[in-house]
C-alpha atoms as a PDB file:
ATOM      1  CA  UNK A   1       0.000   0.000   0.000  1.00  0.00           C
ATOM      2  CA  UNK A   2       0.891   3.704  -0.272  1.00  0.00           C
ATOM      3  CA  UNK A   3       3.603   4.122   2.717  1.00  0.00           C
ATOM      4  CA  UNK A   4       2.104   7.825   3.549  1.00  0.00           C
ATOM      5  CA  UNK A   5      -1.529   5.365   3.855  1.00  0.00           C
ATOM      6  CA  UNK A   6       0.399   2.977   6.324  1.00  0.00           C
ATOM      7  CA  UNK A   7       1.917   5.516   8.268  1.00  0.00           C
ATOM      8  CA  UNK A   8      -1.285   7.834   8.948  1.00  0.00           C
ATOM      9  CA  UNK A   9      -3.308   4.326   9.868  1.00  0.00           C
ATOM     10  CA  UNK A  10      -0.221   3.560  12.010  1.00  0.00           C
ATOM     11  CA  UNK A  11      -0.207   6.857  13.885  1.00  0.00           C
ATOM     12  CA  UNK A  12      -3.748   6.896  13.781  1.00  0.00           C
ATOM     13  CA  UNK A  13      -3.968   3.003  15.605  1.00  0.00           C
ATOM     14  CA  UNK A  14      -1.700   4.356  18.445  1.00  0.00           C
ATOM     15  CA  UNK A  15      -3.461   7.565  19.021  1.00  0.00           C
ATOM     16  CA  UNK A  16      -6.574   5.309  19.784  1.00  0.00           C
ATOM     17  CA  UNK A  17      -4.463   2.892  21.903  1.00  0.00           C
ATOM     18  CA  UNK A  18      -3.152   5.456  23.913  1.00  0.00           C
ATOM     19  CA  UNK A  19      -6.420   7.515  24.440  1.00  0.00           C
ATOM     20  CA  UNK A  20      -7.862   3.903  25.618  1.00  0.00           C
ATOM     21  CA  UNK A  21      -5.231   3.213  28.025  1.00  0.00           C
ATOM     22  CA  UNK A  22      -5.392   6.735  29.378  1.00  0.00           C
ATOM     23  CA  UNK A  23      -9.020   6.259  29.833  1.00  0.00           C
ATOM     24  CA  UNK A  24      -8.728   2.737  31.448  1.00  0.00           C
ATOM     25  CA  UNK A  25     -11.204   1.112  29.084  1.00  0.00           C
ATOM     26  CA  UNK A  26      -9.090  -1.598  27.503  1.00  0.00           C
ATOM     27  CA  UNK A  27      -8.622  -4.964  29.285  1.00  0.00           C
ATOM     28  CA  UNK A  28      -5.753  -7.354  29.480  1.00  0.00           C
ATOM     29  CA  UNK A  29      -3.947  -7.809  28.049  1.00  0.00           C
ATOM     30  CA  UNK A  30      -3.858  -4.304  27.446  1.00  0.00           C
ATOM     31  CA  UNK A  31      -4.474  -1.892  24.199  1.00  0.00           C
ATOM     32  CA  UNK A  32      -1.298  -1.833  22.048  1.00  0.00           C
ATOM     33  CA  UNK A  33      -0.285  -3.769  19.011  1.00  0.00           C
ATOM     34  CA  UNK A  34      -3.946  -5.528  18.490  1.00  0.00           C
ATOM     35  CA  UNK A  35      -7.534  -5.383  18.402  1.00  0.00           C
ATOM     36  CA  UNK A  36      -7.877  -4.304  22.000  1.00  0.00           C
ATOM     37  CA  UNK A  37     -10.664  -5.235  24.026  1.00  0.00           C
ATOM     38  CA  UNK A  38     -12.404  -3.036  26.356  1.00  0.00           C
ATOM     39  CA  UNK A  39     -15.080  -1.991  28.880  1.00  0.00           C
ATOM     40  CA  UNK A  40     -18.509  -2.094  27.279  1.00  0.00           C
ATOM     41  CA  UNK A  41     -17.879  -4.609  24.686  1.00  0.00           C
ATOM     42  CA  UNK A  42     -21.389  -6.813  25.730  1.00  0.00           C
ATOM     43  CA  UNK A  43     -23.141  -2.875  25.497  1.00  0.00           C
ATOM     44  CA  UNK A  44     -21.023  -2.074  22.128  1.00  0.00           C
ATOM     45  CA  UNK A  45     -22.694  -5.701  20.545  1.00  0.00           C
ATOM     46  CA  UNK A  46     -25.690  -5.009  21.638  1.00  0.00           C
ATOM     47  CA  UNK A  47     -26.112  -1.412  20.151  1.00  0.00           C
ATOM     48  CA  UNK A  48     -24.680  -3.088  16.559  1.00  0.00           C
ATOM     49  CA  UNK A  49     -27.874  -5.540  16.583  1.00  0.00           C
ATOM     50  CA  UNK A  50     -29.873  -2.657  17.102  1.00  0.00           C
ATOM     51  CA  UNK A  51     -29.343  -1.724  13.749  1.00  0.00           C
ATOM     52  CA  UNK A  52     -30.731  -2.123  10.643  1.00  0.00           C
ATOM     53  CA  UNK A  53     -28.213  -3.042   9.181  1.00  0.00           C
ATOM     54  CA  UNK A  54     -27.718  -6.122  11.530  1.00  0.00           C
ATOM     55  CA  UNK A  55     -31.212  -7.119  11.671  1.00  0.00           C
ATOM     56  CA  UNK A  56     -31.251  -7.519   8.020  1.00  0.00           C
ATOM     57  CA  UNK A  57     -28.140 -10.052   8.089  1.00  0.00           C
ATOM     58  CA  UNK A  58     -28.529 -13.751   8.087  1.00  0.00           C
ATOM     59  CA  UNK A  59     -24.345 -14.031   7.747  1.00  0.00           C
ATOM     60  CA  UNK A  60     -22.095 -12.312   9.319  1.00  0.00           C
ATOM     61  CA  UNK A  61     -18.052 -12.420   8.993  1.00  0.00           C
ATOM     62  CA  UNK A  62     -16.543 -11.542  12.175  1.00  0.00           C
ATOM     63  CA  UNK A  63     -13.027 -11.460  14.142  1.00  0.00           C
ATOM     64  CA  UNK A  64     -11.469 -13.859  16.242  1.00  0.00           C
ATOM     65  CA  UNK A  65     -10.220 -11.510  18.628  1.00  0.00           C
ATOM     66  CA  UNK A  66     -11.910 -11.268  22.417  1.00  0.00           C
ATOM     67  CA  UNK A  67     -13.684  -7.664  21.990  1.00  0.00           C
ATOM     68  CA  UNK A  68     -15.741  -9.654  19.496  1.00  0.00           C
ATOM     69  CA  UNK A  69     -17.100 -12.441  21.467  1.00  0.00           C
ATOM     70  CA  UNK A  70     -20.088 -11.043  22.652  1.00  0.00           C
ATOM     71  CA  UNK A  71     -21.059  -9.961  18.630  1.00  0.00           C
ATOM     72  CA  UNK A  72     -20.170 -13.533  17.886  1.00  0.00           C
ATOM     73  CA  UNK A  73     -22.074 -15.004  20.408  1.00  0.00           C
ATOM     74  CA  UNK A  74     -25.552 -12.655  20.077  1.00  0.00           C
ATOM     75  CA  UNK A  75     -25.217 -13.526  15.984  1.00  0.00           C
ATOM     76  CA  UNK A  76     -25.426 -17.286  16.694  1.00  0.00           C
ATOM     77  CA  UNK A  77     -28.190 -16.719  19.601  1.00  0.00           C
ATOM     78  CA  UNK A  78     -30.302 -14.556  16.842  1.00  0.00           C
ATOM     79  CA  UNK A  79     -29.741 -17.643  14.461  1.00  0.00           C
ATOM     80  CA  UNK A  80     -27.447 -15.803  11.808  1.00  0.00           C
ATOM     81  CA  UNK A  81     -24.525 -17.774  10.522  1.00  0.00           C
ATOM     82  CA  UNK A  82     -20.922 -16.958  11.602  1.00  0.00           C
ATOM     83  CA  UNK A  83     -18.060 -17.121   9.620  1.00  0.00           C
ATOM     84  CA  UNK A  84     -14.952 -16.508  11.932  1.00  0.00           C
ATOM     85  CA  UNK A  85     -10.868 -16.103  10.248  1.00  0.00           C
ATOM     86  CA  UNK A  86      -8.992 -18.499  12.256  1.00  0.00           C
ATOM     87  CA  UNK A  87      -6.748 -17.071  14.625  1.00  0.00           C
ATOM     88  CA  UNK A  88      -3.883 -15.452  12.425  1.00  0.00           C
ATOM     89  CA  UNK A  89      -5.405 -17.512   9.254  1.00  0.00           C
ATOM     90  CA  UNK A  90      -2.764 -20.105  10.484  1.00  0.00           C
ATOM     91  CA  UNK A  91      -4.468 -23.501   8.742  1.00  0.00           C
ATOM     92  CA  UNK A  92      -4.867 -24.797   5.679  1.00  0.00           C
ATOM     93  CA  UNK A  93      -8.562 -23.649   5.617  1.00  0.00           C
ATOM     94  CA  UNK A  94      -8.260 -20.422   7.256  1.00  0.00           C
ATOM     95  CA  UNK A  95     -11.993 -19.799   8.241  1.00  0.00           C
ATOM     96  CA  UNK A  96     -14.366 -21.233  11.098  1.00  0.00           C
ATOM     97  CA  UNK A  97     -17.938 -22.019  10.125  1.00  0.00           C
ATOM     98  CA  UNK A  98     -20.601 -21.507  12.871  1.00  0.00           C
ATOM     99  CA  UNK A  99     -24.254 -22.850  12.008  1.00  0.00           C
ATOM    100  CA  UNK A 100     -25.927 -22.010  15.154  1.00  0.00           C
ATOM    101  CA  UNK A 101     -28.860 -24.918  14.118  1.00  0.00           C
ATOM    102  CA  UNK A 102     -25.911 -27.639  13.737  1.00  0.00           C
ATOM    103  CA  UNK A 103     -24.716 -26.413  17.218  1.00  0.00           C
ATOM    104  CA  UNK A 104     -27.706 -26.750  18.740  1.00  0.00           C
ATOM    105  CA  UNK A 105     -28.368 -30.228  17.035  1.00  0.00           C
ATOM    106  CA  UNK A 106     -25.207 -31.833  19.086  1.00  0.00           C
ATOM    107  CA  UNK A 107     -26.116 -29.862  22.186  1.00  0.00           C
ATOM    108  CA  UNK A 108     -22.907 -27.455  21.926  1.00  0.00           C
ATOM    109  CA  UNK A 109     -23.862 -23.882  23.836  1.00  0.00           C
ATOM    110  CA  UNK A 110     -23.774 -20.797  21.751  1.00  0.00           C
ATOM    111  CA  UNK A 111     -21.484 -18.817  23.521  1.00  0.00           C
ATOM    112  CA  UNK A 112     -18.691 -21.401  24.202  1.00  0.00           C
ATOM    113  CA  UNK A 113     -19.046 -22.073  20.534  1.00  0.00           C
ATOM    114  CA  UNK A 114     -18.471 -18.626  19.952  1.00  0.00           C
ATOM    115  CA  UNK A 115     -15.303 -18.690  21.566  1.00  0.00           C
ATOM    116  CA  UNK A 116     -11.926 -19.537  19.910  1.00  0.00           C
ATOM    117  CA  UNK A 117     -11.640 -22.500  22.167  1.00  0.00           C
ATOM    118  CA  UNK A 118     -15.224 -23.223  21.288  1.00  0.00           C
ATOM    119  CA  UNK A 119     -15.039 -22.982  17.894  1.00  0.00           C
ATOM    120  CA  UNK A 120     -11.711 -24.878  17.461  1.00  0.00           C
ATOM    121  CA  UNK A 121     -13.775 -27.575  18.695  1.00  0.00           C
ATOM    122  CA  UNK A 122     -16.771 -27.407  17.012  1.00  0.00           C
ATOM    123  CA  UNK A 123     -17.070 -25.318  14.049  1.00  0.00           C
ATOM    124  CA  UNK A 124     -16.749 -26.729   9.876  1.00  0.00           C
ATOM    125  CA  UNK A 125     -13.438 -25.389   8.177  1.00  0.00           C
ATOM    126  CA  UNK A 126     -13.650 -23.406   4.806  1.00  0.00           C
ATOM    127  CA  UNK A 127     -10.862 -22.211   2.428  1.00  0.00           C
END
């Protein structure tokens, strides 16, 4: 990409991790160098399935990372299907699969299938 692009988004990326560690709203393990998560993350997922936008979605692709959990979770609890990167695309088939009906069907709970761990265990692979 354009290195003056990369450099703004850089700068840009640590203004917001500093401004959330100043605040105190990120958790461990702390803001820098990834998608930090933070106070209000179950209140931030809620507020995106209030929109329109969500409400119309019956698939949704969505982050491994922990600030996510709860949007993971409340997709597969409102019966939308979740497709989840594995955790730094590290496999052969670098996405996760979550069917919340086939979860159900084997008695697997929603929100621990929602969960890296969870879906390790119990989600399909796609390329």
């Amino acid at each position: 990409g354009d290195p003056a692009v990369l450099q703004a988004k850089a700068q840009l990326r640590t203004r917001v991790w500093d401004a959330m560690t100043e605040a105190k709203v990120s958790v461990f393990p702390g803001a820098h160098n990834r998608i930090p998560n933070f106070k209000g993350a179950d209140k931030a997922a809620e507020m995106l399935a209030s929109t329109p936008e969500w409400k119309a979605a019956r698939v949704l692709k969505c982050n491994p990372d922990s600030p996510q959990l709860a949007v993971r979770a409340l997709a597969l609890a409102q019966g939308k299907l979740v497709y989840m990167a594995v955790p730094r695309l590290a496999r052969p088939n670098p996405f996760f699969l979550l069917d919340p009906a086939a979860l159900r069907a084997k008695g697997v709970s929603l929100r621990h299938a929602a969960s890296i761990k969870g879906a390790s265990e119990n989600a399909t692979t796609v390329p």
